[in-house]
C-alpha atoms as a PDB file:
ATOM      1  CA  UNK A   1      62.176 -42.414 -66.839  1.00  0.00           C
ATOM      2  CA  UNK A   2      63.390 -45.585 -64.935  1.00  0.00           C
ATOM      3  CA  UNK A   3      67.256 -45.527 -63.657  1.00  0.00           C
ATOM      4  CA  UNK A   4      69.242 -48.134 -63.297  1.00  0.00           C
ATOM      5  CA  UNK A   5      69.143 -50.125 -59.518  1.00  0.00           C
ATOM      6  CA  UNK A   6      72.525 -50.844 -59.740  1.00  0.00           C
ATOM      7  CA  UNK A   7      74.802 -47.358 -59.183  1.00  0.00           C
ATOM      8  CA  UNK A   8      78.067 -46.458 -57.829  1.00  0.00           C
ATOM      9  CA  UNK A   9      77.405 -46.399 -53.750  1.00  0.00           C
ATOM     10  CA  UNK A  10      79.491 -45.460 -50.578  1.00  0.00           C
ATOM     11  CA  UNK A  11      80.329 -49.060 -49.731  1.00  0.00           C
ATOM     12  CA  UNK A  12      83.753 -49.661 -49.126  1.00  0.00           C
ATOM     13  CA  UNK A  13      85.077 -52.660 -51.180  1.00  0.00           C
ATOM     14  CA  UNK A  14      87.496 -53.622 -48.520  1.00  0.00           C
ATOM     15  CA  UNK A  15      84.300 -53.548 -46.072  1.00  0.00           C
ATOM     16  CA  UNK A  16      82.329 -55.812 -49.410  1.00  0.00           C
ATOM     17  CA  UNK A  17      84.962 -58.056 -49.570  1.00  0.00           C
ATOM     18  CA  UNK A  18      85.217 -58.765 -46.087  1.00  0.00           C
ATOM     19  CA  UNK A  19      81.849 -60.117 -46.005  1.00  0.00           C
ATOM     20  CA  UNK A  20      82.329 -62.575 -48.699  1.00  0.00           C
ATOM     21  CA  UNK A  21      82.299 -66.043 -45.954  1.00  0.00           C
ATOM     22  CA  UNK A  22      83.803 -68.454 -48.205  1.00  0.00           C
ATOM     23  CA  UNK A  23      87.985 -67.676 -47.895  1.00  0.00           C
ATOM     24  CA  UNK A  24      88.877 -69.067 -50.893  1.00  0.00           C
ATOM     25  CA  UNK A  25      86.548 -67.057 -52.793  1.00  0.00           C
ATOM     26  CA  UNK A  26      87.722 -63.573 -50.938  1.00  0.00           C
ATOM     27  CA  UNK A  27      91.510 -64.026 -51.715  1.00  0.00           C
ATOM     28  CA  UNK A  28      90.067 -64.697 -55.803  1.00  0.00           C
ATOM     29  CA  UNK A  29      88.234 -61.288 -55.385  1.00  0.00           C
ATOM     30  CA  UNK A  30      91.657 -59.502 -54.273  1.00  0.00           C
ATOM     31  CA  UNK A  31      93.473 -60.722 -56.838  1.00  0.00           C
ATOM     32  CA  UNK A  32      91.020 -59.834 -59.100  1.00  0.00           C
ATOM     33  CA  UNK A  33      91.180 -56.768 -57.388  1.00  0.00           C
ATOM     34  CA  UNK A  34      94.722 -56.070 -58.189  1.00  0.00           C
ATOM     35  CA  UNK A  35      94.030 -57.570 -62.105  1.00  0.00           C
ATOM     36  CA  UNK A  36      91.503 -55.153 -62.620  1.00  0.00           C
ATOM     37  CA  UNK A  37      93.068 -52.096 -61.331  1.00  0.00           C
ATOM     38  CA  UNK A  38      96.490 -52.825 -63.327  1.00  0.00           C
ATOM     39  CA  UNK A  39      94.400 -53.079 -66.356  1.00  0.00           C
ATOM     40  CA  UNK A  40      91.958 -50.131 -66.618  1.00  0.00           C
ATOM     41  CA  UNK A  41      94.270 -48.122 -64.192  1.00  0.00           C
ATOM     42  CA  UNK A  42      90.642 -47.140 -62.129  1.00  0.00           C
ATOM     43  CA  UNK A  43      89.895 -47.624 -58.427  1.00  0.00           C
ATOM     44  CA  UNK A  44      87.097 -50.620 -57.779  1.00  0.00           C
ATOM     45  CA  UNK A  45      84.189 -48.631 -56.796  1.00  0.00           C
ATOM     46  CA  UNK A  46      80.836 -50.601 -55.246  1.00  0.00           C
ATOM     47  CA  UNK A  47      77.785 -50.217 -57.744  1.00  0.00           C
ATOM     48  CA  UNK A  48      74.856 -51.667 -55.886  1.00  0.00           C
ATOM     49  CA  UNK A  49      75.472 -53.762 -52.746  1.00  0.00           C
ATOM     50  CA  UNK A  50      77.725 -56.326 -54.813  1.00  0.00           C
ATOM     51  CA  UNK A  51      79.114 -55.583 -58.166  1.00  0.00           C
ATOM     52  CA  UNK A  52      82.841 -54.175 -57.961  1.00  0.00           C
ATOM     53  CA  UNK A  53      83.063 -51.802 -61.034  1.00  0.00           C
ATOM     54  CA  UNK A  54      86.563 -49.613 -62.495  1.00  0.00           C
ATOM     55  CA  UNK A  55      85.423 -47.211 -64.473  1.00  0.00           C
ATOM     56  CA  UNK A  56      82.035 -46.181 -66.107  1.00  0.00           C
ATOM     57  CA  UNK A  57      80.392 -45.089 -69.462  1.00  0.00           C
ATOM     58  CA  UNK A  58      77.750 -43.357 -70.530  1.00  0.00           C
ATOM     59  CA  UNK A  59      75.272 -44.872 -72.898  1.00  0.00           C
ATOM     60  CA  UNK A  60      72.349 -43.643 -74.671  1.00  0.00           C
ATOM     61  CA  UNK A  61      69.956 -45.558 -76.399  1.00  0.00           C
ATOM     62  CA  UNK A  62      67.586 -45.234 -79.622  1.00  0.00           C
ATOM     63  CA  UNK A  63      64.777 -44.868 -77.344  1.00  0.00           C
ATOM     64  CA  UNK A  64      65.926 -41.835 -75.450  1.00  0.00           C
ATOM     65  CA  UNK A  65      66.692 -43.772 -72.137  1.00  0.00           C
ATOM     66  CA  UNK A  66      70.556 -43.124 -70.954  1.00  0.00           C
ATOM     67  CA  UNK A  67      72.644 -43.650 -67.994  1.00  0.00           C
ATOM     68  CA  UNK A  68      75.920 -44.633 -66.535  1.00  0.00           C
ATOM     69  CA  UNK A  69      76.979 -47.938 -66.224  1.00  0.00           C
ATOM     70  CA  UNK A  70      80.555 -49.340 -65.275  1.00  0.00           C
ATOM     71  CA  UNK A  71      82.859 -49.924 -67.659  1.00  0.00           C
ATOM     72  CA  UNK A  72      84.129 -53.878 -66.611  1.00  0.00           C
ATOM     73  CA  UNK A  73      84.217 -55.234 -63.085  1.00  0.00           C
ATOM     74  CA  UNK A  74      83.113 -58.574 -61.230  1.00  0.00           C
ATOM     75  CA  UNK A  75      80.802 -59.685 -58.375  1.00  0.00           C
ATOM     76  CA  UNK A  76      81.468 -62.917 -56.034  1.00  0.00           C
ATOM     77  CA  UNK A  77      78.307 -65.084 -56.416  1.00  0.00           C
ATOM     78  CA  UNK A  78      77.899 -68.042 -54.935  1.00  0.00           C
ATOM     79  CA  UNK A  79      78.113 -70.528 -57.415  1.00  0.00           C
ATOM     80  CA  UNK A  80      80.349 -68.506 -59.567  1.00  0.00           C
ATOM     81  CA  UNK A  81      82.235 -65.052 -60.424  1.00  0.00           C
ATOM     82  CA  UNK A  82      80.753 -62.793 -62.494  1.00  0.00           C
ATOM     83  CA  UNK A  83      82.830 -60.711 -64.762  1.00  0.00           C
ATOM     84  CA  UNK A  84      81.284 -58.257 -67.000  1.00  0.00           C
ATOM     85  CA  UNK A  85      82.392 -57.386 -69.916  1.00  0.00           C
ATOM     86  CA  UNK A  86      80.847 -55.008 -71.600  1.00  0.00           C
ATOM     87  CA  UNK A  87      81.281 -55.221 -75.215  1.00  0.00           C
ATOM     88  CA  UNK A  88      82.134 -57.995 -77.431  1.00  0.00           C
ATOM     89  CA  UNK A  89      86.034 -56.649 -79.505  1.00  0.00           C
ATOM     90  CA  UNK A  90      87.946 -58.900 -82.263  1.00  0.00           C
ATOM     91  CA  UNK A  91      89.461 -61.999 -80.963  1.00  0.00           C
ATOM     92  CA  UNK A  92      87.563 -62.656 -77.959  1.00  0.00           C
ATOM     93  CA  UNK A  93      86.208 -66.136 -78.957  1.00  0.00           C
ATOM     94  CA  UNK A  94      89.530 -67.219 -79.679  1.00  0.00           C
ATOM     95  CA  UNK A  95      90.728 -66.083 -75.772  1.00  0.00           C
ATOM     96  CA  UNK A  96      87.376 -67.639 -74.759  1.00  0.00           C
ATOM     97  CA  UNK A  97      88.588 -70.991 -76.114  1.00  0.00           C
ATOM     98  CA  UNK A  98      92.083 -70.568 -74.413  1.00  0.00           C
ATOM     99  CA  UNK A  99      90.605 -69.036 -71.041  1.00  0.00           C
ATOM    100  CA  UNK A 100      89.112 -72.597 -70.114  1.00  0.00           C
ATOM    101  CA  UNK A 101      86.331 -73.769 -68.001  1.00  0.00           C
ATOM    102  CA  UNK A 102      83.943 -70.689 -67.536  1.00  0.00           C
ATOM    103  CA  UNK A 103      80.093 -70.292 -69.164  1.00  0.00           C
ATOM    104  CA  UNK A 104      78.722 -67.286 -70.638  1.00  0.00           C
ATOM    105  CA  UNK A 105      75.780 -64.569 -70.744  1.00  0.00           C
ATOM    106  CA  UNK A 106      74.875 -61.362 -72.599  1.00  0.00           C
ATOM    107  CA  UNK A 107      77.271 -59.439 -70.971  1.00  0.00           C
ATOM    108  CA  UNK A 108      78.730 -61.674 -68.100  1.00  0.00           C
ATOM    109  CA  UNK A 109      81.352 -64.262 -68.612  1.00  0.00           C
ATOM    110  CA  UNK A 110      81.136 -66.631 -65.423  1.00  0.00           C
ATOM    111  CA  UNK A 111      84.047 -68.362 -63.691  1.00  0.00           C
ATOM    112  CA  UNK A 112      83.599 -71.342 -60.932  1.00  0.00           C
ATOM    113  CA  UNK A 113      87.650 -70.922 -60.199  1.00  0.00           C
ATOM    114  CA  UNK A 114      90.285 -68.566 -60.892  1.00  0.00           C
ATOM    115  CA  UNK A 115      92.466 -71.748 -60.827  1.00  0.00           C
ATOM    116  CA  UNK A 116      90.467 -73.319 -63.526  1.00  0.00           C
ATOM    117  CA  UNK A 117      90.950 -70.464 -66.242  1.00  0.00           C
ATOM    118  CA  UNK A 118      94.043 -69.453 -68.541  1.00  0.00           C
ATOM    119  CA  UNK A 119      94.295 -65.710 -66.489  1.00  0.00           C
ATOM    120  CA  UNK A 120      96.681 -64.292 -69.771  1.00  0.00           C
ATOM    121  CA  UNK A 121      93.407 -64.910 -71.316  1.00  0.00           C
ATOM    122  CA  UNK A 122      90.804 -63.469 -68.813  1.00  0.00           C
ATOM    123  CA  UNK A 123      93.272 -60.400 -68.377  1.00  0.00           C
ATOM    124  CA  UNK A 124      93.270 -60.199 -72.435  1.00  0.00           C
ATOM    125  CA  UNK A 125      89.742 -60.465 -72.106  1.00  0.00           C
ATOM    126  CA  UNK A 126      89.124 -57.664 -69.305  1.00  0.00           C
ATOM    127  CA  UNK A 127      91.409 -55.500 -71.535  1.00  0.00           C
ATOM    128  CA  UNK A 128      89.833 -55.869 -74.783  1.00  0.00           C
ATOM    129  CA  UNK A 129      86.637 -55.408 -73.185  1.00  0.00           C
ATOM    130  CA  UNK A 130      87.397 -52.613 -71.397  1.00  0.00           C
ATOM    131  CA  UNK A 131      88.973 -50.626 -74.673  1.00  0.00           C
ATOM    132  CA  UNK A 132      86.151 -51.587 -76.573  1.00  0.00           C
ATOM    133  CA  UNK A 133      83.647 -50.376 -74.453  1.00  0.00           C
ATOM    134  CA  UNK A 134      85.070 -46.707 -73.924  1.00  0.00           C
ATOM    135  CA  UNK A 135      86.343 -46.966 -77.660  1.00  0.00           C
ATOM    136  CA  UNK A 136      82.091 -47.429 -78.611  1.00  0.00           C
ATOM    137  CA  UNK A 137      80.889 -44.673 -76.062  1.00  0.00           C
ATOM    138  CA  UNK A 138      83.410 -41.911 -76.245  1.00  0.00           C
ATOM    139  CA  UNK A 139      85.791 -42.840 -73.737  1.00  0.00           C
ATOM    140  CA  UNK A 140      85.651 -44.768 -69.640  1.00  0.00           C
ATOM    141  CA  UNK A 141      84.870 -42.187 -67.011  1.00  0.00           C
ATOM    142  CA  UNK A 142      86.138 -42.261 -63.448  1.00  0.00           C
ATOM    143  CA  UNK A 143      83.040 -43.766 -61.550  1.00  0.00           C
ATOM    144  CA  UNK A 144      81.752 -41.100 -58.845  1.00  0.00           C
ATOM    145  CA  UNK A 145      80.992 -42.327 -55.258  1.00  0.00           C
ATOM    146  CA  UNK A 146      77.263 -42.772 -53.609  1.00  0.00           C
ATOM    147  CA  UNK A 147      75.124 -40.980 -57.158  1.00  0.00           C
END
């Protein structure tokens, strides 16, 4: 059975976010930082060398292949932020059309600016997300350290 590449590892976020070069990028991280943690009340924990993740779930699917995954979180890229949300809840198009200038994927909603967005909305967002996703798989889980 395969398992996912991306886990929880030993890498301080502090350490992480020190790395990120571009200083107007790292001071968005922190304050997502602080967003995140106020909303889903879990420390950021590193899963792979550069996703930031609060909280994790366990899934399972029809095929028989399971894991842990987290539960919401964000990565600096270089063109953009990643923030993952995790499962789609009621009213989140209408906070997509408030949040502002961002573009989307399966699970990833992606954000040039923190300036450029509505952040009541992205914080909605992260928060119905984050319910939604521990509401669908039995409740978020404390992410462990270094699996």
């Amino acid at each position: 059975m395969t398992t996912n590449k991306n886990r929880p590892t030993h890498i301080p976020v502090d350490d992480f976010l020190a790395s990120v070069t571009d200083e107007h990028r790292r001071a968005e991280c922190r304050d997502l930082l602080a967003i995140f943690s106020r909303i889903t009340g879990h420390d950021p924990v590193m899963w792979g060398p550069g996703m930031i993740g609060f909280g994790s779930y366990h899934y399972r699917y029809a095929s028989g292949r399971e894991g842990d995954f987290l539960a919401t979180g964000f990565a600096p890229r270089k063109d953009a932020i990643s923030i993952y949300l995790m499962a789609d809840f009621p009213g989140q198009e209408a906070l997509l059309e408030r949040l502002g200038r961002h573009r989307r994927g399966k699970s990833c909603l992606y954000v040039r600016r923190l300036d450029q967005v509505d952040l009541a909305a992205l914080e909605a967002l992260i928060a119905g997300a984050f319910t939604e996703i521990g509401r669908r798989h039995g409740g978020i889980r404390t992410a462990p350290h270094g699996c």
